[in-house]
C-alpha atoms as a PDB file:
ATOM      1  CA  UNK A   1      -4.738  17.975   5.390  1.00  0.00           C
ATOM      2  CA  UNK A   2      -1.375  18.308   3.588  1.00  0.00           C
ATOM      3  CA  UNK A   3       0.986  16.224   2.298  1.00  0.00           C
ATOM      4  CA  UNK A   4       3.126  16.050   5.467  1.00  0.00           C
ATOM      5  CA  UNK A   5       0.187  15.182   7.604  1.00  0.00           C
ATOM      6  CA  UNK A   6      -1.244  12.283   4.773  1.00  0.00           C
ATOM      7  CA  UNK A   7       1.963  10.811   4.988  1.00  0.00           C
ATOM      8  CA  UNK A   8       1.728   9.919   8.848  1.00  0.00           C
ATOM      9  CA  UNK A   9      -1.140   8.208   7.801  1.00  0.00           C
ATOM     10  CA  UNK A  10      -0.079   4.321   8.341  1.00  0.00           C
ATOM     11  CA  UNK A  11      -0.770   2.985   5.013  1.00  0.00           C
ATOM     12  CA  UNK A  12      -2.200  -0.031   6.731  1.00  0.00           C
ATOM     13  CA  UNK A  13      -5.061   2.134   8.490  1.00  0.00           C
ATOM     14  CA  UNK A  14      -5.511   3.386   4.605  1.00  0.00           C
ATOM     15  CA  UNK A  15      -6.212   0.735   3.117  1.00  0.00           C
ATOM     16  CA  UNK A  16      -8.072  -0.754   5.744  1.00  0.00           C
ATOM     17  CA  UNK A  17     -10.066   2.241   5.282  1.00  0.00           C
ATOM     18  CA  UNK A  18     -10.579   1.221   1.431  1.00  0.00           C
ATOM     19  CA  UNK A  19     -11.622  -2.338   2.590  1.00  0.00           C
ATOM     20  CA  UNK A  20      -8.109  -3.931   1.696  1.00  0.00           C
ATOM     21  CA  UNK A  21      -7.284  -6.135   4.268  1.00  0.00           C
ATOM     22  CA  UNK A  22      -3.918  -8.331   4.916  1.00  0.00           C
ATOM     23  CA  UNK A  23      -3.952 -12.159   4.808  1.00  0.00           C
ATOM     24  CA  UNK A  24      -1.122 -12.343   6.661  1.00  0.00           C
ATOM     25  CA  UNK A  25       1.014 -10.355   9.471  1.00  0.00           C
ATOM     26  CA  UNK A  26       4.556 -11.519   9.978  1.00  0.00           C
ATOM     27  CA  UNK A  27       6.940  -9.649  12.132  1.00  0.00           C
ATOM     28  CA  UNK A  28       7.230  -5.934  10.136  1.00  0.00           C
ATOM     29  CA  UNK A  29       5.015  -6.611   7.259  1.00  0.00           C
ATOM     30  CA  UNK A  30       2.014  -7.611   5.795  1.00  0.00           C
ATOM     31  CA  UNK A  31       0.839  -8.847   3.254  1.00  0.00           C
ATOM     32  CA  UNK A  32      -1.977  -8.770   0.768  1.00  0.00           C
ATOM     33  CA  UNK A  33      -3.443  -9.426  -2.330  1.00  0.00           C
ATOM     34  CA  UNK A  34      -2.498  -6.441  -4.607  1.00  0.00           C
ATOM     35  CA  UNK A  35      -4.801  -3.812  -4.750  1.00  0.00           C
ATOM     36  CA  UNK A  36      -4.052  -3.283  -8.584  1.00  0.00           C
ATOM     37  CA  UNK A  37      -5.249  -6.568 -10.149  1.00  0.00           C
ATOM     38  CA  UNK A  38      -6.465  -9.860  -9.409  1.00  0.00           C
ATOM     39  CA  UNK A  39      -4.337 -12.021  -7.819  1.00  0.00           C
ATOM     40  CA  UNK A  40      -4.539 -15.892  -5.536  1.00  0.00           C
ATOM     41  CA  UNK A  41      -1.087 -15.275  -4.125  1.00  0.00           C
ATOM     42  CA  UNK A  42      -0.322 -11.958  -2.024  1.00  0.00           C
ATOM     43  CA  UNK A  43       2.584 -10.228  -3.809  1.00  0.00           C
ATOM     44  CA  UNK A  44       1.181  -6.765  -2.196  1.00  0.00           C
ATOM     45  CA  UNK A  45       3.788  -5.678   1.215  1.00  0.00           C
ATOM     46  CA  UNK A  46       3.684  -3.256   3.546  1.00  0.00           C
ATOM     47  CA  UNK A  47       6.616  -2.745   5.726  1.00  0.00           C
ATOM     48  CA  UNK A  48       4.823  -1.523   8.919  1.00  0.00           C
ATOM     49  CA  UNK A  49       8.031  -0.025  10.364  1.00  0.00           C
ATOM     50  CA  UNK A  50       8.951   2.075   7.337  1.00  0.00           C
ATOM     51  CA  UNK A  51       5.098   2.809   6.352  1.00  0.00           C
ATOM     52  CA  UNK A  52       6.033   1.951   2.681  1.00  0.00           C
ATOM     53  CA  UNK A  53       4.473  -0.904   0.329  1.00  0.00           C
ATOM     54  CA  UNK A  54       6.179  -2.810  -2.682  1.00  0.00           C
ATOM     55  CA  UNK A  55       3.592  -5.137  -5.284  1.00  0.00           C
ATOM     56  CA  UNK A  56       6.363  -7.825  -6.368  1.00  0.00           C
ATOM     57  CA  UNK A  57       3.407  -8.391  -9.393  1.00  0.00           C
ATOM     58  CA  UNK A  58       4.339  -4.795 -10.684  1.00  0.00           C
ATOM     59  CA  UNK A  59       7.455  -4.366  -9.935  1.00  0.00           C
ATOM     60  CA  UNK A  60       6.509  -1.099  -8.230  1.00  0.00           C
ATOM     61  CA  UNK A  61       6.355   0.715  -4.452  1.00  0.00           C
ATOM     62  CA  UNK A  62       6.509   4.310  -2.163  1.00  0.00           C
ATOM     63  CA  UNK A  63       4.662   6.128   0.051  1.00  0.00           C
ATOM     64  CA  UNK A  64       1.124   6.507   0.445  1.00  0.00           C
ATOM     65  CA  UNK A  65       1.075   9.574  -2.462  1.00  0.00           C
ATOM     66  CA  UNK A  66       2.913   6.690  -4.743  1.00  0.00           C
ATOM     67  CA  UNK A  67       0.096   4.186  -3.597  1.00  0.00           C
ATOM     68  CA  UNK A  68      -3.010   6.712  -4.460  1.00  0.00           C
ATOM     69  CA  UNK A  69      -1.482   7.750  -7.431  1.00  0.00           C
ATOM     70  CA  UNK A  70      -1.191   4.122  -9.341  1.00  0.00           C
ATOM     71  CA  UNK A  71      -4.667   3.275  -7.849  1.00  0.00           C
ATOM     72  CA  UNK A  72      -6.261   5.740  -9.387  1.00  0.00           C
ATOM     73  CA  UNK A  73      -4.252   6.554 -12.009  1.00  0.00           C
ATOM     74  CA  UNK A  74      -3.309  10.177 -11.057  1.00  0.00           C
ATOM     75  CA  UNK A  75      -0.073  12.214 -11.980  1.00  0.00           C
ATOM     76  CA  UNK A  76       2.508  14.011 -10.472  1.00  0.00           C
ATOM     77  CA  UNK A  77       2.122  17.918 -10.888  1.00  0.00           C
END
């Protein structure tokens, strides 16, 4: 897979696939609890339309790459 093809990959599905799931659906987005720290209030979005998140509680968003990279602390080459 390249980095073309991984970004098709609805970041929703991803996650999912990591065992994050949303607590809430509302029109084109949904919401969880972030995936970077604990949390009781979902600040975690994922605008389905666009395929890109934003965590409000970091002040931070992008792509999947952007997503993977914060998660598990990788860098940009």
């Amino acid at each position: 897979m390249n980095f073309q093809q991984a970004k098709r990959i609805p970041l929703i599905d991803f996650l999912s696939s990591l065992g994050i799931n949303p607590t809430m659906i509302k029109e084109n987005n949904a919401w969880f609890l972030s995936p970077f720290h604990e949390e009781k209030r979902p600040s975690f979005k994922i605008d389905l339309a666009k395929n890109v998140w934003y965590d409000f509680s970091i002040g931070k968003g992008g792509g999947i790459s952007d997503f993977v990279q914060i998660k598990y602390k990788t860098n940009k080459r």
